[in-house]
N, C-alpha and C. Protein backbone atom coordinates (compact mmCIF):
# COMPACT_ATOMS: atom_id res chain seq x y z
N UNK A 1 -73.13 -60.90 -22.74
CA UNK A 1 -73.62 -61.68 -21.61
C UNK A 1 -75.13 -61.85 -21.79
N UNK A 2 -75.71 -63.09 -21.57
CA UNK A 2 -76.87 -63.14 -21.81
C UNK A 2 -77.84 -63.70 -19.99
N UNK A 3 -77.95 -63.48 -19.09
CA UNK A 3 -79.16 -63.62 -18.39
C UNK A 3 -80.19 -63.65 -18.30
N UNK A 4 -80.41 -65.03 -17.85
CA UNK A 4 -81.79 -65.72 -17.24
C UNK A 4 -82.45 -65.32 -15.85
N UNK A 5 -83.21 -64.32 -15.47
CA UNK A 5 -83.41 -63.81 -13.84
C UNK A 5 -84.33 -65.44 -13.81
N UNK A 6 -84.02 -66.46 -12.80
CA UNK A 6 -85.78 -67.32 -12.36
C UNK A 6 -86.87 -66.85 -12.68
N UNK A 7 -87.45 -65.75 -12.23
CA UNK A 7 -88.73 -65.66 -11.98
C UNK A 7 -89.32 -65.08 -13.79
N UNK A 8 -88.25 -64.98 -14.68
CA UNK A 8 -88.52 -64.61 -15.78
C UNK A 8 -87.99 -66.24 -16.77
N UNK A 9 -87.99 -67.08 -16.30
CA UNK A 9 -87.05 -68.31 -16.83
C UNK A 9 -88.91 -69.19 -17.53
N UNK A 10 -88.24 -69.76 -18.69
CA UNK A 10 -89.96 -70.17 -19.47
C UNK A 10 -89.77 -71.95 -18.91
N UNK A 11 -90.77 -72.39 -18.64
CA UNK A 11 -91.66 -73.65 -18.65
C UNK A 11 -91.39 -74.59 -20.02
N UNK A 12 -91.11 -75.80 -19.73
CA UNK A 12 -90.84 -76.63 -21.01
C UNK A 12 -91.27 -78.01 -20.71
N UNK A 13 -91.91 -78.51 -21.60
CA UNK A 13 -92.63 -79.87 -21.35
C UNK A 13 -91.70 -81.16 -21.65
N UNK A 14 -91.46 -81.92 -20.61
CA UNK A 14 -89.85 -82.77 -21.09
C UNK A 14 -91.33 -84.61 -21.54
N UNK A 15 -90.81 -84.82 -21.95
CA UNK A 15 -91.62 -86.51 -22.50
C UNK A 15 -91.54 -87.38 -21.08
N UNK A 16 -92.47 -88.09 -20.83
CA UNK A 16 -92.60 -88.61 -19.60
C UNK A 16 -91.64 -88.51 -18.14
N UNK A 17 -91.75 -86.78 -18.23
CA UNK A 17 -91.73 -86.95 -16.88
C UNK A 17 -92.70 -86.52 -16.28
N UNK A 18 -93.36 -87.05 -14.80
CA UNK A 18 -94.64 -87.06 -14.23
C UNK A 18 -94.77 -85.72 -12.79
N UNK A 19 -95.43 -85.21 -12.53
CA UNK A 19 -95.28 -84.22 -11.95
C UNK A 19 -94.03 -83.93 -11.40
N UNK A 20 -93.52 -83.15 -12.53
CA UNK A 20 -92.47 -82.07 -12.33
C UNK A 20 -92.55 -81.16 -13.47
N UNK A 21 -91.64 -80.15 -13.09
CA UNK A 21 -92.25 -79.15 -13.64
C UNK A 21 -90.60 -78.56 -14.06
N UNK A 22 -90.42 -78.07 -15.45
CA UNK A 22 -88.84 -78.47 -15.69
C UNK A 22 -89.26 -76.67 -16.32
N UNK A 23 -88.18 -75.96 -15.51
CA UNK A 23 -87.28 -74.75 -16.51
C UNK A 23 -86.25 -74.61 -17.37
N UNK A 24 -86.16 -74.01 -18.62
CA UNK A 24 -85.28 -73.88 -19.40
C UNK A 24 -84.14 -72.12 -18.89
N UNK A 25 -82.79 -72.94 -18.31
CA UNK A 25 -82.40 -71.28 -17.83
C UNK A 25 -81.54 -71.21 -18.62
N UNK A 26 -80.27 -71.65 -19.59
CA UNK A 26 -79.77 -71.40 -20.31
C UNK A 26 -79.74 -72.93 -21.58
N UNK A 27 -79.57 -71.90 -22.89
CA UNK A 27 -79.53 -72.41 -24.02
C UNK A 27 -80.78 -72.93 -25.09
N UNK A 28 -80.99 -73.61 -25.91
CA UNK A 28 -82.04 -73.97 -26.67
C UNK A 28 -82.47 -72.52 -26.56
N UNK A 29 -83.96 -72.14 -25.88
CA UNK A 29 -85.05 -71.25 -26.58
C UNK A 29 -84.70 -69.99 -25.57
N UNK A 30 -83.89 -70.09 -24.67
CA UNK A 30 -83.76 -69.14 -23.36
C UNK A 30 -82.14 -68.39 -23.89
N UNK A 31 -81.74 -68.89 -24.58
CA UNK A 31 -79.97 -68.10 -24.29
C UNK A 31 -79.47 -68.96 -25.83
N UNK A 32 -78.51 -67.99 -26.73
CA UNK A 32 -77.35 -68.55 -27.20
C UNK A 32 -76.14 -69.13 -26.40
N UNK A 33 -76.50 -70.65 -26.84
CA UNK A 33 -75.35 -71.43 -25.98
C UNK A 33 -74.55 -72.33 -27.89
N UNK A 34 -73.46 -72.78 -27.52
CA UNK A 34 -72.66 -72.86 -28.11
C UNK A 34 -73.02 -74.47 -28.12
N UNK A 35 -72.55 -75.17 -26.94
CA UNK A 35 -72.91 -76.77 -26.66
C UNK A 35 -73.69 -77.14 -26.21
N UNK A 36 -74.23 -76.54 -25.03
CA UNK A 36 -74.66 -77.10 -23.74
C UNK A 36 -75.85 -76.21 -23.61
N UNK A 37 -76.85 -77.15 -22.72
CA UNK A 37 -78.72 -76.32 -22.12
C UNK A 37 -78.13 -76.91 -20.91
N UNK A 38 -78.91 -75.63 -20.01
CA UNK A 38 -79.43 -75.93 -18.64
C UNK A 38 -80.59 -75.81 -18.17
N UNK A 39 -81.10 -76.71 -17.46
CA UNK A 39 -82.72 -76.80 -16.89
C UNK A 39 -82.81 -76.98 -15.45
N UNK A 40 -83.88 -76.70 -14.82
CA UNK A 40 -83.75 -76.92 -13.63
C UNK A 40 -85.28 -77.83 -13.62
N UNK A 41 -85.54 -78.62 -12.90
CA UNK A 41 -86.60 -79.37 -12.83
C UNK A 41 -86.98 -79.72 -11.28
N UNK A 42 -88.20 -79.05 -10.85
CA UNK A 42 -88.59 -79.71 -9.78
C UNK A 42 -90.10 -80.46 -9.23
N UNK A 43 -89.16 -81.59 -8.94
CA UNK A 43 -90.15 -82.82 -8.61
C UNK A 43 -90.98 -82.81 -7.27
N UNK A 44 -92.25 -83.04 -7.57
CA UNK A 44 -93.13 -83.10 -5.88
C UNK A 44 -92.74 -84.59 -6.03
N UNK A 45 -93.25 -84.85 -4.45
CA UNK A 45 -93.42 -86.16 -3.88
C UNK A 45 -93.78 -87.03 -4.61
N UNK A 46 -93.15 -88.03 -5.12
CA UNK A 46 -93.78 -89.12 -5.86
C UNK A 46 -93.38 -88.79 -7.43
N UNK A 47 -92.69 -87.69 -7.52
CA UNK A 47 -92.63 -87.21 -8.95
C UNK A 47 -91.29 -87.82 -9.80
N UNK A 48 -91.34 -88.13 -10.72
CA UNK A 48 -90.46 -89.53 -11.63
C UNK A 48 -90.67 -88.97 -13.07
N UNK A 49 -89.35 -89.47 -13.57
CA UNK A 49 -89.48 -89.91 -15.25
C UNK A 49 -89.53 -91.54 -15.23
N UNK A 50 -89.34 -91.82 -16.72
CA UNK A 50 -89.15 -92.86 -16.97
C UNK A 50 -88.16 -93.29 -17.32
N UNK A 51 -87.77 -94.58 -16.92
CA UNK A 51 -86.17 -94.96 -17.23
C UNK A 51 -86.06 -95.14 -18.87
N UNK A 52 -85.52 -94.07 -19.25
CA UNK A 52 -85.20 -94.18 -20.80
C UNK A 52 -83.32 -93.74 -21.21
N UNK A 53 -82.83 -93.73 -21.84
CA UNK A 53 -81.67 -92.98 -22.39
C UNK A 53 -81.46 -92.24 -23.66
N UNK A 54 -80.68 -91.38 -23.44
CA UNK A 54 -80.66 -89.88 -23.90
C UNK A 54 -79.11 -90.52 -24.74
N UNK A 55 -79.06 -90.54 -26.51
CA UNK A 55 -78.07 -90.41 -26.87
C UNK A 55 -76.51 -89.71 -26.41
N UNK A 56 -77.03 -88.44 -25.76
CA UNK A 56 -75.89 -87.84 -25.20
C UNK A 56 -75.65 -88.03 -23.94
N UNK A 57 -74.54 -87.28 -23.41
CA UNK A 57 -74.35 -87.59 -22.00
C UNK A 57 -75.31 -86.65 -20.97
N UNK A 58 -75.37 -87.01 -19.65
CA UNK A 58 -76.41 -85.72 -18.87
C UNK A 58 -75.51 -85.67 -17.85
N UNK A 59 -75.50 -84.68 -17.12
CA UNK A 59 -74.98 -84.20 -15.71
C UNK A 59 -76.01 -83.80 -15.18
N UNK A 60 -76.09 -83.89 -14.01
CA UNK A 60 -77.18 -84.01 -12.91
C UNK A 60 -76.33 -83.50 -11.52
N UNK A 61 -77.28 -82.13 -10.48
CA UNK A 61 -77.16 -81.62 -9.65
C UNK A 61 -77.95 -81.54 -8.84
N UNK A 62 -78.19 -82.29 -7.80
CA UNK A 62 -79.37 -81.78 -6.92
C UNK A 62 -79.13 -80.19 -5.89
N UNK A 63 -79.88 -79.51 -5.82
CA UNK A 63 -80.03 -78.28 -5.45
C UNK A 63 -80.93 -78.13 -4.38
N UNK A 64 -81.61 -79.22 -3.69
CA UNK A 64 -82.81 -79.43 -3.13
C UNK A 64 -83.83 -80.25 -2.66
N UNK A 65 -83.59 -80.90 -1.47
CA UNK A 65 -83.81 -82.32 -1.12
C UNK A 65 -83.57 -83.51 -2.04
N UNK A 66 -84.12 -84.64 -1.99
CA UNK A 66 -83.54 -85.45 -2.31
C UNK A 66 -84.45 -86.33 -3.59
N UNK A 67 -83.19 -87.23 -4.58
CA UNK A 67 -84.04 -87.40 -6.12
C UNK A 67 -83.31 -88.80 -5.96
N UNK A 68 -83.87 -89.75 -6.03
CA UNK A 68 -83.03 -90.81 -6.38
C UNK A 68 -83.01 -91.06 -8.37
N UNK A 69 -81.41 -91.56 -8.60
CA UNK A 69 -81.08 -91.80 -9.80
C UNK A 69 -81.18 -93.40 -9.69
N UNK A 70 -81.85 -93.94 -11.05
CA UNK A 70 -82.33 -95.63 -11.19
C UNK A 70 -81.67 -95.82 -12.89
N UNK A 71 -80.86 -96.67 -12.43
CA UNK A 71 -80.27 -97.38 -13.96
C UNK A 71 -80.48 -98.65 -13.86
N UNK A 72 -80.28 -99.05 -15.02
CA UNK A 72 -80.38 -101.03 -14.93
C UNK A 72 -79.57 -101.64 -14.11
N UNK A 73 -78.99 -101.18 -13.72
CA UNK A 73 -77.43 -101.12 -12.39
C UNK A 73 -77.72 -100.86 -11.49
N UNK A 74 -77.81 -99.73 -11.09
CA UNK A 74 -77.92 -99.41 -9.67
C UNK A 74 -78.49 -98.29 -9.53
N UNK A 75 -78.84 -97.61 -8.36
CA UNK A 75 -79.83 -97.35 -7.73
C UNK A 75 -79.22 -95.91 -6.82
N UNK A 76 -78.93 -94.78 -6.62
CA UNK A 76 -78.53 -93.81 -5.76
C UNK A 76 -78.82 -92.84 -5.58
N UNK A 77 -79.06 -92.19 -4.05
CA UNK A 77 -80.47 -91.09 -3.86
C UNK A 77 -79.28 -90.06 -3.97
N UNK A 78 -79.28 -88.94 -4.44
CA UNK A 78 -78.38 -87.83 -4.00
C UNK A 78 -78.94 -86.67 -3.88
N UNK A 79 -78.48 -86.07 -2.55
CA UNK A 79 -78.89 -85.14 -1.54
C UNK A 79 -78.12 -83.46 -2.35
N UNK A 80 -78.25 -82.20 -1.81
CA UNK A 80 -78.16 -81.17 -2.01
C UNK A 80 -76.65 -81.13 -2.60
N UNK A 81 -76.39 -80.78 -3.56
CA UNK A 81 -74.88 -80.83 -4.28
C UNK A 81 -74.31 -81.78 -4.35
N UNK A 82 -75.33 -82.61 -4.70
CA UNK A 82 -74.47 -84.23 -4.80
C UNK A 82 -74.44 -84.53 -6.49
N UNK A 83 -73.77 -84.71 -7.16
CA UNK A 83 -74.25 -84.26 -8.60
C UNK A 83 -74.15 -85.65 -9.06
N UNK A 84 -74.15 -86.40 -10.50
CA UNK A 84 -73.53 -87.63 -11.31
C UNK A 84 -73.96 -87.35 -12.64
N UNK A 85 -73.07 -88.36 -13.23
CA UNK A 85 -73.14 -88.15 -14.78
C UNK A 85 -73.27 -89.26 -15.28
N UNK A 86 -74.60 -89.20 -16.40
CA UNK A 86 -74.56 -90.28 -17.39
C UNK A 86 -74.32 -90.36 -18.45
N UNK A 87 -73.73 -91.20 -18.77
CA UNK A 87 -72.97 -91.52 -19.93
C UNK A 87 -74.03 -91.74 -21.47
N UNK A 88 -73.84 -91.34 -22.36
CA UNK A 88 -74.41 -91.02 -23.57
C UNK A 88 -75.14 -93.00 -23.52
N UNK A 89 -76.19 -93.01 -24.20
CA UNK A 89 -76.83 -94.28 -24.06
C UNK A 89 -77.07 -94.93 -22.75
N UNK A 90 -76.50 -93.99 -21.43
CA UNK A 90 -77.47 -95.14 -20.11
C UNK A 90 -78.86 -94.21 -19.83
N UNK A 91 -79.04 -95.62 -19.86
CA UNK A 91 -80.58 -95.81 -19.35
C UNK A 91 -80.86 -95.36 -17.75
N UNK A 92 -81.95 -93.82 -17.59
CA UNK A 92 -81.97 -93.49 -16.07
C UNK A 92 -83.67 -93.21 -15.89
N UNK A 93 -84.05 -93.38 -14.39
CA UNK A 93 -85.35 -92.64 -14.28
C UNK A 93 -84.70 -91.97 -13.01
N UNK A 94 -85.47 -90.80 -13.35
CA UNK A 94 -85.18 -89.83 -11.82
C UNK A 94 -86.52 -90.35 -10.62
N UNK A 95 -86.66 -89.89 -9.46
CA UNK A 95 -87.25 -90.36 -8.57
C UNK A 95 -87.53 -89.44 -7.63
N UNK A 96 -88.65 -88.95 -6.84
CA UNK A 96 -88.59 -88.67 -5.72
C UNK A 96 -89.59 -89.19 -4.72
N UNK A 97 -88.63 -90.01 -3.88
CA UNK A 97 -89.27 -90.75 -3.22
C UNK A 97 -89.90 -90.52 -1.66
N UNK A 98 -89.68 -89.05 -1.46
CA UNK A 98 -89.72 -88.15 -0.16
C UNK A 98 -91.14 -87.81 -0.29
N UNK A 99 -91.35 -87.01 0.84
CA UNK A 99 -92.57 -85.77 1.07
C UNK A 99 -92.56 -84.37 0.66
N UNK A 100 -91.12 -84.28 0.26
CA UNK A 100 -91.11 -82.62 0.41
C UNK A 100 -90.09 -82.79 -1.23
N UNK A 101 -90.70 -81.59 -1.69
CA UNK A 101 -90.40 -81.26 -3.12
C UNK A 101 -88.89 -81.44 -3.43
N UNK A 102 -88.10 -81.50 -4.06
CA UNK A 102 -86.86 -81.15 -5.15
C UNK A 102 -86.55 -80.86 -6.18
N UNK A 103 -85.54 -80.38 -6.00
CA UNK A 103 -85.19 -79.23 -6.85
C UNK A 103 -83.91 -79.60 -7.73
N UNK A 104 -83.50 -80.53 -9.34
CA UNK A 104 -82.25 -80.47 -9.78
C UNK A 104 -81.81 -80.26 -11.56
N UNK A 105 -80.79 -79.36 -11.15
CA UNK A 105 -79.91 -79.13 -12.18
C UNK A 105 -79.90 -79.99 -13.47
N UNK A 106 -80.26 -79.99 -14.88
CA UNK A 106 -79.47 -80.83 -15.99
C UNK A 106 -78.44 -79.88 -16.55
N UNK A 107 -77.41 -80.28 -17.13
CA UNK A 107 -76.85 -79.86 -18.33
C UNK A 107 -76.27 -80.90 -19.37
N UNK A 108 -76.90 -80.56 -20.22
CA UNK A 108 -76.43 -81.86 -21.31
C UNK A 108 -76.04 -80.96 -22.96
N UNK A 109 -75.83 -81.82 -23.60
CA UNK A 109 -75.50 -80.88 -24.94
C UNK A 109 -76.58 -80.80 -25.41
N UNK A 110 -76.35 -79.64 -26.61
CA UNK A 110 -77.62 -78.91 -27.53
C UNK A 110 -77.29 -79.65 -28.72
């Protein structure tokens, strides 16, 4: 068994995303994982990536007010355990378009 406590979980710099601040809690540099990393990333007010796409697929969990997801399609804010998945090649920017911070989940493959 390998555990990640939070308050011992390391800092990782993701490519344009803009104030947020992303943890690595399982896989890559934090845990032997087999497929899959998990990160947790949380965005202040106003805090965004850029709409780009990720060869692989992503799953997405919000854990903590609210993040809107932006594709060339469409557009959807999701609230505390509201999760979605993108499909290997779509194009997403995350969003937070609130006052008060959030808090969400990735897991994608390694």
């Amino acid at each position: 068994m390998q555990v990640t406590r939070y308050d011992a979980a390391k800092a990782y710099e993701a490519p344009e995303h803009y104030d947020m601040r992303c943890l690595r809690l399982q896989g890559k540099e934090a845990t032997n994982t087999d497929r899959i990393w998990i990160g947790l990333s949380h965005l202040l007010p106003g805090g965004r990536t850029s709409l780009k796409a990720a060869e692989v697929e992503k799953i997405y969990i919000v854990v903590a007010g609210e993040v809107t997801i932006e594709t060339p399609h469409e557009n959807v804010t999701l609230g505390p355990l509201d999760s979605c998945r993108l499909a290997p090649g779509e194009a997403r920017a995350l969003i937070n378009r609130t006052n008060a911070p959030a808090s969400i989940l990735l897991a994608m493959p390694t």
